[in-house]
PDB file of N, CA and C in Angstrom:
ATOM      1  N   UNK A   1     -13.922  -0.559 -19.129  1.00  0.00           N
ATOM      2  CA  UNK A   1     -12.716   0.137 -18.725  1.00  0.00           C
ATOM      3  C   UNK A   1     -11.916  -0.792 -17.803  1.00  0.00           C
ATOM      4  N   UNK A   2     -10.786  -1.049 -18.233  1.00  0.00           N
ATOM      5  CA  UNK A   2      -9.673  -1.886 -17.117  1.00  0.00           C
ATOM      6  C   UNK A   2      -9.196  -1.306 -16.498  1.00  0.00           C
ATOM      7  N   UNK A   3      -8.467  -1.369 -15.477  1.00  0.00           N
ATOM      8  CA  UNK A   3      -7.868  -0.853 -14.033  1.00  0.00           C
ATOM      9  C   UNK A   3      -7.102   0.119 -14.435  1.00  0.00           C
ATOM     10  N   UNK A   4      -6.306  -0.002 -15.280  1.00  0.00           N
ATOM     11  CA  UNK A   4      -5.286   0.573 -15.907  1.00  0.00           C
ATOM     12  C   UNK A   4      -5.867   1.989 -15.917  1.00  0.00           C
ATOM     13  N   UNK A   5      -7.034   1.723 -16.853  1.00  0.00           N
ATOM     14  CA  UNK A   5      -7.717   3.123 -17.454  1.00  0.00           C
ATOM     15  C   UNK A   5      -7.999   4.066 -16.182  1.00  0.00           C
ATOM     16  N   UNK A   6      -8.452   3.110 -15.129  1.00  0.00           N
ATOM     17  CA  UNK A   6      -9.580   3.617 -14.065  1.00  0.00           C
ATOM     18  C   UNK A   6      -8.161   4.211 -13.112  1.00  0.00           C
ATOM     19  N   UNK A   7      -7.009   3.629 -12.788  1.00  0.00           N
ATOM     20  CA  UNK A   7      -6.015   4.327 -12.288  1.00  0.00           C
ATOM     21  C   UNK A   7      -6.037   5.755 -13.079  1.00  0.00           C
ATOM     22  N   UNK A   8      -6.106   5.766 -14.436  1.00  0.00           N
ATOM     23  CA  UNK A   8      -5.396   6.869 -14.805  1.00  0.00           C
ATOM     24  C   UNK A   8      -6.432   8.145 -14.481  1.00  0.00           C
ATOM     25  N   UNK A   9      -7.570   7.930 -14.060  1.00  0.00           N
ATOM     26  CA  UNK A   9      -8.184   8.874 -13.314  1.00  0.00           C
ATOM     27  C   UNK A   9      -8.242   9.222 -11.555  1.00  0.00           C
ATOM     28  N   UNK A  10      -7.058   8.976 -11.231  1.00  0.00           N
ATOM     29  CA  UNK A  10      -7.010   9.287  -9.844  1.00  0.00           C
ATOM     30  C   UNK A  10      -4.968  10.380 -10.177  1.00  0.00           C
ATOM     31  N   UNK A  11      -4.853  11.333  -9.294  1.00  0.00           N
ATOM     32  CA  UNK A  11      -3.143  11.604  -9.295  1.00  0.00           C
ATOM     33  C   UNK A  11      -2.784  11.295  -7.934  1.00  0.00           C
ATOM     34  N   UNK A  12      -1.701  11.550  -7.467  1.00  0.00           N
ATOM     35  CA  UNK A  12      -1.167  11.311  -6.282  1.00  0.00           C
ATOM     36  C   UNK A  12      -0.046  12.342  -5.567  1.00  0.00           C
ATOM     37  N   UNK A  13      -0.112  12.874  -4.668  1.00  0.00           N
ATOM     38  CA  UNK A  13       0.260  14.499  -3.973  1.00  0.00           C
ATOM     39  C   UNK A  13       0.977  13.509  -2.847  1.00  0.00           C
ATOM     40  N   UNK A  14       2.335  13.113  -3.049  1.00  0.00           N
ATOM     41  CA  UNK A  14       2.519  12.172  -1.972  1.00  0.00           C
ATOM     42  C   UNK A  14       3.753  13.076  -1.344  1.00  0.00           C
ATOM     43  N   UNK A  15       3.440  12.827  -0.017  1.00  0.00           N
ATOM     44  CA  UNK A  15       4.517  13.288   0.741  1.00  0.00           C
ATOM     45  C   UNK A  15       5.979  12.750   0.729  1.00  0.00           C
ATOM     46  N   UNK A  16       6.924  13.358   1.741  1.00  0.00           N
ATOM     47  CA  UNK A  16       8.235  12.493   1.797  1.00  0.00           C
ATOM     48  C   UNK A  16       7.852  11.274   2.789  1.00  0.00           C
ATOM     49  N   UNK A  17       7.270  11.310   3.497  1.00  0.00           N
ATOM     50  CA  UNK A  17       7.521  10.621   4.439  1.00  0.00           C
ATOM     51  C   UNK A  17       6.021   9.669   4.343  1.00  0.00           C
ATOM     52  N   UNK A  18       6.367   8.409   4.463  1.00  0.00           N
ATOM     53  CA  UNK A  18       5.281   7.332   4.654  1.00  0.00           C
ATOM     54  C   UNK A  18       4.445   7.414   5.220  1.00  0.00           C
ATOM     55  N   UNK A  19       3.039   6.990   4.754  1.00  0.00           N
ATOM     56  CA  UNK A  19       2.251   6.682   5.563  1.00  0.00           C
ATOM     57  C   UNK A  19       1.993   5.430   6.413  1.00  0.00           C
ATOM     58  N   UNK A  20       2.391   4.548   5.543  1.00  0.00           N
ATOM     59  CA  UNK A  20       2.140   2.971   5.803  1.00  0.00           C
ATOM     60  C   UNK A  20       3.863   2.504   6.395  1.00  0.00           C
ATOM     61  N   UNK A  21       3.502   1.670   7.260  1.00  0.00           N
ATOM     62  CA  UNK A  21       4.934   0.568   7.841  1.00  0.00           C
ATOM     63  C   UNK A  21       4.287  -0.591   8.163  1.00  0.00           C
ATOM     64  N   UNK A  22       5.619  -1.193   7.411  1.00  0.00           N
ATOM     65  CA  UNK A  22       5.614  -3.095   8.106  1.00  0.00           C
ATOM     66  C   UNK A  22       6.009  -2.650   9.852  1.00  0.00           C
ATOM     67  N   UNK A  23       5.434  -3.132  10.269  1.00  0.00           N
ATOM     68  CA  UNK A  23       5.730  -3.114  11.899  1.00  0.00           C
ATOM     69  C   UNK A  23       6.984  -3.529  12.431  1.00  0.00           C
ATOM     70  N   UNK A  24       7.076  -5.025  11.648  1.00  0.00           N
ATOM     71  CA  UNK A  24       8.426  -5.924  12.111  1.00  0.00           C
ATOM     72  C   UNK A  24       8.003  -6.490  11.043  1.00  0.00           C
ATOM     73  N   UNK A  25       9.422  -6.281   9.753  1.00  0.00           N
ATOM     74  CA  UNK A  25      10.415  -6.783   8.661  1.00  0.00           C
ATOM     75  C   UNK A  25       9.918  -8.287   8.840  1.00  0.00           C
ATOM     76  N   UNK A  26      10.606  -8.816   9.888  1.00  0.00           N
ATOM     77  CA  UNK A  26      11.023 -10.689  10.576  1.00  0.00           C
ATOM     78  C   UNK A  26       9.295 -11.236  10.399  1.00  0.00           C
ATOM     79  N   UNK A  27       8.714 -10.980  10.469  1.00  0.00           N
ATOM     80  CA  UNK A  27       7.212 -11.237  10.590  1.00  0.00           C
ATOM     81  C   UNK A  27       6.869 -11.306   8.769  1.00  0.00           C
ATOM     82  N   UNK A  28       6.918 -10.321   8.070  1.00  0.00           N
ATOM     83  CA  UNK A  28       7.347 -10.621   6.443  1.00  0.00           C
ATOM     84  C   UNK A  28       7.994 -11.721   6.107  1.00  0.00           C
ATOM     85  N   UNK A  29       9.274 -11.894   6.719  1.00  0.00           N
ATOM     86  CA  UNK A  29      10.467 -12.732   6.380  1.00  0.00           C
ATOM     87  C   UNK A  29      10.115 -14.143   7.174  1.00  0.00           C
ATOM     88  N   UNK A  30       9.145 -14.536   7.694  1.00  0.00           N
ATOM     89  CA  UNK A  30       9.216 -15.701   8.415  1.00  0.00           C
ATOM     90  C   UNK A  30       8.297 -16.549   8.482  1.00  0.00           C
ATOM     91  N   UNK A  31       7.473 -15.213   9.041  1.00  0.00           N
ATOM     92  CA  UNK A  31       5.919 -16.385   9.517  1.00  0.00           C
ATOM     93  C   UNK A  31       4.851 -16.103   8.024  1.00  0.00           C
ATOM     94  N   UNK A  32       4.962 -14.803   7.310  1.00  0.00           N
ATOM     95  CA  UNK A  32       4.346 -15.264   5.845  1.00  0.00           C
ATOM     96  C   UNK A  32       4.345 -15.706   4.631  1.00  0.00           C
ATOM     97  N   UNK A  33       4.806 -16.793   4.275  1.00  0.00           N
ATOM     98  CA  UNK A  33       5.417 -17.263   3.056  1.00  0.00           C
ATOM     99  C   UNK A  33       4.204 -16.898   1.896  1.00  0.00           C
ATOM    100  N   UNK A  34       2.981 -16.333   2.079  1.00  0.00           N
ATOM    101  CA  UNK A  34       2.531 -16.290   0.696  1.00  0.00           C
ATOM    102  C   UNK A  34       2.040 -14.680   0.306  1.00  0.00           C
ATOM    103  N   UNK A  35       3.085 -14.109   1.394  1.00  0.00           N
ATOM    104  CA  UNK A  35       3.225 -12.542   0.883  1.00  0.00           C
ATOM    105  C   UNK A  35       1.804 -11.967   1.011  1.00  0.00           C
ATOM    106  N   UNK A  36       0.722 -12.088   1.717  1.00  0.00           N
ATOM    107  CA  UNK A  36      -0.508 -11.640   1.005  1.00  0.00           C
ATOM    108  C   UNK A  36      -1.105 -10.115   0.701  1.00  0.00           C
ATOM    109  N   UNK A  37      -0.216  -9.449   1.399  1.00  0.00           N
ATOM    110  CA  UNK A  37      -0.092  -7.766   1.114  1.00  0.00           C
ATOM    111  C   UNK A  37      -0.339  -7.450  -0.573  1.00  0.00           C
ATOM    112  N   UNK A  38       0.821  -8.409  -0.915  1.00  0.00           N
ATOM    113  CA  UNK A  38       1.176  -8.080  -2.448  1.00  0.00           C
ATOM    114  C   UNK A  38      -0.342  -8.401  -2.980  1.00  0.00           C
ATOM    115  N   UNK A  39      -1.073  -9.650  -2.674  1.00  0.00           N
ATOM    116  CA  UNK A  39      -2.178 -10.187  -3.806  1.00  0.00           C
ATOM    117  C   UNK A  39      -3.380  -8.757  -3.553  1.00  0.00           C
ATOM    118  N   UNK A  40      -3.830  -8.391  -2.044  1.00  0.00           N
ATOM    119  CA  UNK A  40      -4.774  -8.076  -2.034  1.00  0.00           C
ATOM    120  C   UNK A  40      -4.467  -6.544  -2.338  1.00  0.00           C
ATOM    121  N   UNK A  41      -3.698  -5.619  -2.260  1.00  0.00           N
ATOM    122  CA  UNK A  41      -3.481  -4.361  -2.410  1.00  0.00           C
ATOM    123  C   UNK A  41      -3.890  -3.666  -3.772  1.00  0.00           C
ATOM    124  N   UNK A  42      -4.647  -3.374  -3.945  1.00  0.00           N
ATOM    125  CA  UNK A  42      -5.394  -2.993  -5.333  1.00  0.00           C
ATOM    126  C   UNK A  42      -4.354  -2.123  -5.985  1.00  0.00           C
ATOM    127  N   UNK A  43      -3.679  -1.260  -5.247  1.00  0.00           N
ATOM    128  CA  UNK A  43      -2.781  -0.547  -5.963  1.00  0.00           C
ATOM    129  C   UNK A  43      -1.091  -0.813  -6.185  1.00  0.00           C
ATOM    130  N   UNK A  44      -0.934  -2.168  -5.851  1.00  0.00           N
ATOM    131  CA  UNK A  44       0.232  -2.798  -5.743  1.00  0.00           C
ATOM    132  C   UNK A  44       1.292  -2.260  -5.374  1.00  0.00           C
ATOM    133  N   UNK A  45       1.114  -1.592  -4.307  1.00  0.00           N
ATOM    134  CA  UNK A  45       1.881  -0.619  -3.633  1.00  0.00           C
ATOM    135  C   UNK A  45       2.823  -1.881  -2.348  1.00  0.00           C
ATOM    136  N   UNK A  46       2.899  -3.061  -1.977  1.00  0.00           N
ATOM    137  CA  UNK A  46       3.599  -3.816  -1.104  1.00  0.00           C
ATOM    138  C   UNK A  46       4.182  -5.097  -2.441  1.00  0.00           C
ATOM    139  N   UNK A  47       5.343  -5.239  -2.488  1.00  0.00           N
ATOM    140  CA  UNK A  47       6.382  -5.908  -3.483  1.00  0.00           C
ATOM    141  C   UNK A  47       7.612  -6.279  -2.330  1.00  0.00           C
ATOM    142  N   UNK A  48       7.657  -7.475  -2.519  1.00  0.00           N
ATOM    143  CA  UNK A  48       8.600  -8.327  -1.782  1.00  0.00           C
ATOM    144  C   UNK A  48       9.871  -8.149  -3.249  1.00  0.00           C
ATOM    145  N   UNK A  49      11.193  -7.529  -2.527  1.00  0.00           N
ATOM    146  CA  UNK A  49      12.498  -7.658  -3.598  1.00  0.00           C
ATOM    147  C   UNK A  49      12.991  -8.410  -2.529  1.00  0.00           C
ATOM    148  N   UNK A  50      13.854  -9.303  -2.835  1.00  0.00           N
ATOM    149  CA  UNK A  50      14.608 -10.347  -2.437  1.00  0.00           C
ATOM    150  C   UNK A  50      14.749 -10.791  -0.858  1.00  0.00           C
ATOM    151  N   UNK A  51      14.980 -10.007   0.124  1.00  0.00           N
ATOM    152  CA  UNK A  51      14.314 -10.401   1.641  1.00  0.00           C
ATOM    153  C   UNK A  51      13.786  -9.642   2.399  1.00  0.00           C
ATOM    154  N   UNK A  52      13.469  -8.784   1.585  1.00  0.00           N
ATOM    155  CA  UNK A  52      12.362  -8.106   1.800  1.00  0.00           C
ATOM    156  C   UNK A  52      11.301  -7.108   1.886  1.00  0.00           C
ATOM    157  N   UNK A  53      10.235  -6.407   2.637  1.00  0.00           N
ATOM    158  CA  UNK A  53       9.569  -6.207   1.829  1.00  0.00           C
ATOM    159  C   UNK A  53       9.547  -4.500   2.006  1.00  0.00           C
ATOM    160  N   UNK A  54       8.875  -4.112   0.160  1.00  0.00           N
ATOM    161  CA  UNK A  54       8.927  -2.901   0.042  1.00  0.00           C
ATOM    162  C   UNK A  54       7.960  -2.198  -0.344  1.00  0.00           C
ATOM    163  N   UNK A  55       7.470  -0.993   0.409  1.00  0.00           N
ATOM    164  CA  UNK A  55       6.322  -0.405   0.371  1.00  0.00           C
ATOM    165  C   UNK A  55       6.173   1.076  -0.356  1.00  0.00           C
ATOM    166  N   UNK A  56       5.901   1.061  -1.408  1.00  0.00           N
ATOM    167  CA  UNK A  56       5.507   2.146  -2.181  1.00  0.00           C
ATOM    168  C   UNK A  56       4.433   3.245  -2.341  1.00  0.00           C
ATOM    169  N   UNK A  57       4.550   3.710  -1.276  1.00  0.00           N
ATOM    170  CA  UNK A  57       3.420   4.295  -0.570  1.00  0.00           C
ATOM    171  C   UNK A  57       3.081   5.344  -1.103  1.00  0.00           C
ATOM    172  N   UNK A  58       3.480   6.036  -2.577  1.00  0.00           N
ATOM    173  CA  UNK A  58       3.297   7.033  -3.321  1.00  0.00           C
ATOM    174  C   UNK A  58       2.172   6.889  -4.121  1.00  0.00           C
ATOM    175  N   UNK A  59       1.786   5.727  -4.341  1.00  0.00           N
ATOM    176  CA  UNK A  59       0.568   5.219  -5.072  1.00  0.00           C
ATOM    177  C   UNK A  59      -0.596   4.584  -3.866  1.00  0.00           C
ATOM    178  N   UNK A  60      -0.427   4.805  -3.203  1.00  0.00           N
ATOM    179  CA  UNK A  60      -1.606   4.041  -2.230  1.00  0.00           C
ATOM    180  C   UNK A  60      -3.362   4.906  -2.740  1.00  0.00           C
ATOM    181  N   UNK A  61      -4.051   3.846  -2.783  1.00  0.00           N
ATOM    182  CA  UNK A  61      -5.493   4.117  -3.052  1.00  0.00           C
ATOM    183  C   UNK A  61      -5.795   4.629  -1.825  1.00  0.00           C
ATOM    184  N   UNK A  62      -5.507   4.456  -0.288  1.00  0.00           N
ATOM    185  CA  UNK A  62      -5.947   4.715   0.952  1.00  0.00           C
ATOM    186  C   UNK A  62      -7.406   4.053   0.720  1.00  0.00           C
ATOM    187  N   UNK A  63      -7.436   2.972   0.655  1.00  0.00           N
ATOM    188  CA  UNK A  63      -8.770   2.031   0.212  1.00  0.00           C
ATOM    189  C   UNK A  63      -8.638   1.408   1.931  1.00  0.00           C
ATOM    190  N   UNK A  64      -7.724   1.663   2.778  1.00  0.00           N
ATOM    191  CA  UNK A  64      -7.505   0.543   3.804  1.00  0.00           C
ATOM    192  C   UNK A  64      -7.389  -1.035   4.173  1.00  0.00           C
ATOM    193  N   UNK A  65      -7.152  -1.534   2.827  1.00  0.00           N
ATOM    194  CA  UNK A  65      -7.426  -2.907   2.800  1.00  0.00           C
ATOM    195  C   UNK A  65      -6.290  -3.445   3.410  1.00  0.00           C
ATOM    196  N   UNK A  66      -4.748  -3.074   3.511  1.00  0.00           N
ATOM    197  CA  UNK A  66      -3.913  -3.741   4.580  1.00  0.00           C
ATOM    198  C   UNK A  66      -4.051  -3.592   5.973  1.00  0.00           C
ATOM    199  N   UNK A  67      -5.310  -2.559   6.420  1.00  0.00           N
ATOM    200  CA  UNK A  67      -4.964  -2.556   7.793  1.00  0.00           C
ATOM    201  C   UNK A  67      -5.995  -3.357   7.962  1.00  0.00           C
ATOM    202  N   UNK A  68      -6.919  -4.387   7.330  1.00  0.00           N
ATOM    203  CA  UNK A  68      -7.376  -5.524   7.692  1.00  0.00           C
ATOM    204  C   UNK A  68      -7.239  -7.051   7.060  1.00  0.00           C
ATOM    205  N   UNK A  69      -6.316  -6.715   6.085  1.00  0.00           N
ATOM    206  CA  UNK A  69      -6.089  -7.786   5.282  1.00  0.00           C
ATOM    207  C   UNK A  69      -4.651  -8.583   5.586  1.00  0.00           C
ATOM    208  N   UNK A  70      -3.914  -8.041   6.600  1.00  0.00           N
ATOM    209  CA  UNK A  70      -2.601  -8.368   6.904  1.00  0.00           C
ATOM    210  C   UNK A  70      -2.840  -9.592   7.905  1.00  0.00           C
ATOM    211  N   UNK A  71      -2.836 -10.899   7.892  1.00  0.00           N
ATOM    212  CA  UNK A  71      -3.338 -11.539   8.753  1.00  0.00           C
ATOM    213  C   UNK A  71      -2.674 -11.401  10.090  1.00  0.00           C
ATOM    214  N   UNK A  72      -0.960 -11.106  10.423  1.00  0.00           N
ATOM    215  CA  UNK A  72      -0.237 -10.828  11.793  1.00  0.00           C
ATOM    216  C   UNK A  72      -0.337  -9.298  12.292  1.00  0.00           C
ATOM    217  N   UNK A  73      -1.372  -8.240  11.431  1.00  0.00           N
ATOM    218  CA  UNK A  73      -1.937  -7.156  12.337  1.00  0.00           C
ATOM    219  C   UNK A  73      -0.342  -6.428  12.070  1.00  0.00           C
ATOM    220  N   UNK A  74       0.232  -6.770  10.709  1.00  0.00           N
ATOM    221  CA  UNK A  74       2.293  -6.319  10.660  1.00  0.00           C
ATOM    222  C   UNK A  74       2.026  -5.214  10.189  1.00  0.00           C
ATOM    223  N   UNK A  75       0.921  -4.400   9.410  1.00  0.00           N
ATOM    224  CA  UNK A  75       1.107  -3.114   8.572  1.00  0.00           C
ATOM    225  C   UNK A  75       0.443  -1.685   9.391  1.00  0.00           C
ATOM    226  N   UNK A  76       1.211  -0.893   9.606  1.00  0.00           N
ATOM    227  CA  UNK A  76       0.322   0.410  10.697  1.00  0.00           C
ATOM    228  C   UNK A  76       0.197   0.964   8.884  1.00  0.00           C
ATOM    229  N   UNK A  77      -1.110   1.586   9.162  1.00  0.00           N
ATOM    230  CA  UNK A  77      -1.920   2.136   8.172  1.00  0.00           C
ATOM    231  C   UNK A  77      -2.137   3.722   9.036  1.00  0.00           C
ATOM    232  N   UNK A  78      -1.959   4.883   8.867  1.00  0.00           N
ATOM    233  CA  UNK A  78      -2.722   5.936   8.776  1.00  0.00           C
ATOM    234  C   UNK A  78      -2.978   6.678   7.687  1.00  0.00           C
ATOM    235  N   UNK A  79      -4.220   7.539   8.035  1.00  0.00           N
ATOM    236  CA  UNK A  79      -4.185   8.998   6.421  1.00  0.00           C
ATOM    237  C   UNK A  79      -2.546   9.785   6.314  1.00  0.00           C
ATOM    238  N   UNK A  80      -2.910  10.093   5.095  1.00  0.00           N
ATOM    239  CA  UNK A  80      -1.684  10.347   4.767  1.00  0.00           C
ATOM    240  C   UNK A  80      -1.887  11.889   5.341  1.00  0.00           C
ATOM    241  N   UNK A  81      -0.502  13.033   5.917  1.00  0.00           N
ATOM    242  CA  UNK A  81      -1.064  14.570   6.175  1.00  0.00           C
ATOM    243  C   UNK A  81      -1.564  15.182   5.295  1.00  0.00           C
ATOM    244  N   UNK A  82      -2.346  16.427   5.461  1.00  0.00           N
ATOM    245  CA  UNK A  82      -3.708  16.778   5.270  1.00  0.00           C
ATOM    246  C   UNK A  82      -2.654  17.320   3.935  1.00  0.00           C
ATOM    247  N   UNK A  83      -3.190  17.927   3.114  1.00  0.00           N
ATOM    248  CA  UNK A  83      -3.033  18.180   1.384  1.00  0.00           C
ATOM    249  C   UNK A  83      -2.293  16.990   0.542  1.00  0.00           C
ATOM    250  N   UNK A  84      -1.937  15.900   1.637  1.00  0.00           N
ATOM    251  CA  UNK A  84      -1.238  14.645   0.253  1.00  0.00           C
ATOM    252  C   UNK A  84      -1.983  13.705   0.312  1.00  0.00           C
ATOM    253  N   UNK A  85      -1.607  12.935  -0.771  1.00  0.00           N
ATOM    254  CA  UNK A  85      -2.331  11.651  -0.709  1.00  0.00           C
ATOM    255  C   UNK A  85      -2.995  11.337  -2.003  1.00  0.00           C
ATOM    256  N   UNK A  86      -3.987  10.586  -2.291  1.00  0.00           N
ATOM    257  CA  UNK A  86      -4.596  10.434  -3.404  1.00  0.00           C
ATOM    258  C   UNK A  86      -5.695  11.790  -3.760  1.00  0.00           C
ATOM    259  N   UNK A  87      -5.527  12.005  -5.315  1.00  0.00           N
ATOM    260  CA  UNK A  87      -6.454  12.979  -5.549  1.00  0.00           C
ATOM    261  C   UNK A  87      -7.455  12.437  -6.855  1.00  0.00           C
ATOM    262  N   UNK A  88      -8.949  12.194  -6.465  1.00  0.00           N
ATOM    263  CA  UNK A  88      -9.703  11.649  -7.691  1.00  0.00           C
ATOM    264  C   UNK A  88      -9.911  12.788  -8.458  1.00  0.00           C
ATOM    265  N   UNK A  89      -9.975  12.651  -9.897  1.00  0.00           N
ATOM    266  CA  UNK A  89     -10.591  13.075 -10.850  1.00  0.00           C
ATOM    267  C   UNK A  89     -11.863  12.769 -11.463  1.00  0.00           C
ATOM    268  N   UNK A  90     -12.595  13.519 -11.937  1.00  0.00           N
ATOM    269  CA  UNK A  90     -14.071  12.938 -12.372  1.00  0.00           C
ATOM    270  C   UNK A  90     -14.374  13.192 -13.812  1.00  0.00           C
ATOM    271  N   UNK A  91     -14.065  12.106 -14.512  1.00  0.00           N
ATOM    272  CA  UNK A  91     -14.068  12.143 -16.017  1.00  0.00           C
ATOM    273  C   UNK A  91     -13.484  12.758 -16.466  1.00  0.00           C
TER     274      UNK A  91
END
């Protein structure tokens, strides 16, 4: 089964309002030239459009991997409020 498949067993109950923020934009735009949000985010929810960056927080796995994978400490990570967020399915 590829990712693809394995996404299509999770839905997503996402709120209006974000869970995740870049802290400071300028910190994206300056000191990281190799974007690394984008590589490690399993659910490719952080995409750099032209200067800068954008967070799609409707799909987040809540796996937590940007709030340790961000090397300048730039992404605040919390749970999303209580009934949204990711919902697994089981087969």
């Amino acid at each position: 089964m590829n990712i693809e498949e394995k996404q299509y067993l999770v839905r997503f109950n996402a709120d209006t309002e974000s869970h995740l923020k870049i802290v400071n934009a300028h910190i994206c735009a300056t000191r990281c030239p190799d974007k690394l949000c984008t590589i490690f985010c399993p659910a490719e929810v952080y995409k750099w459009e032209g200067d800068r960056m954008h967070v799609g927080f409707e799909g987040c796995h809540e796996c937590g991997s940007c709030r340790i994978g961000c090397p300048y400490d730039n992404i605040e990570w919390r749970y999303p409020k209580g009934g949204y967020g990711i919902v697994f399915r089981l087969g």
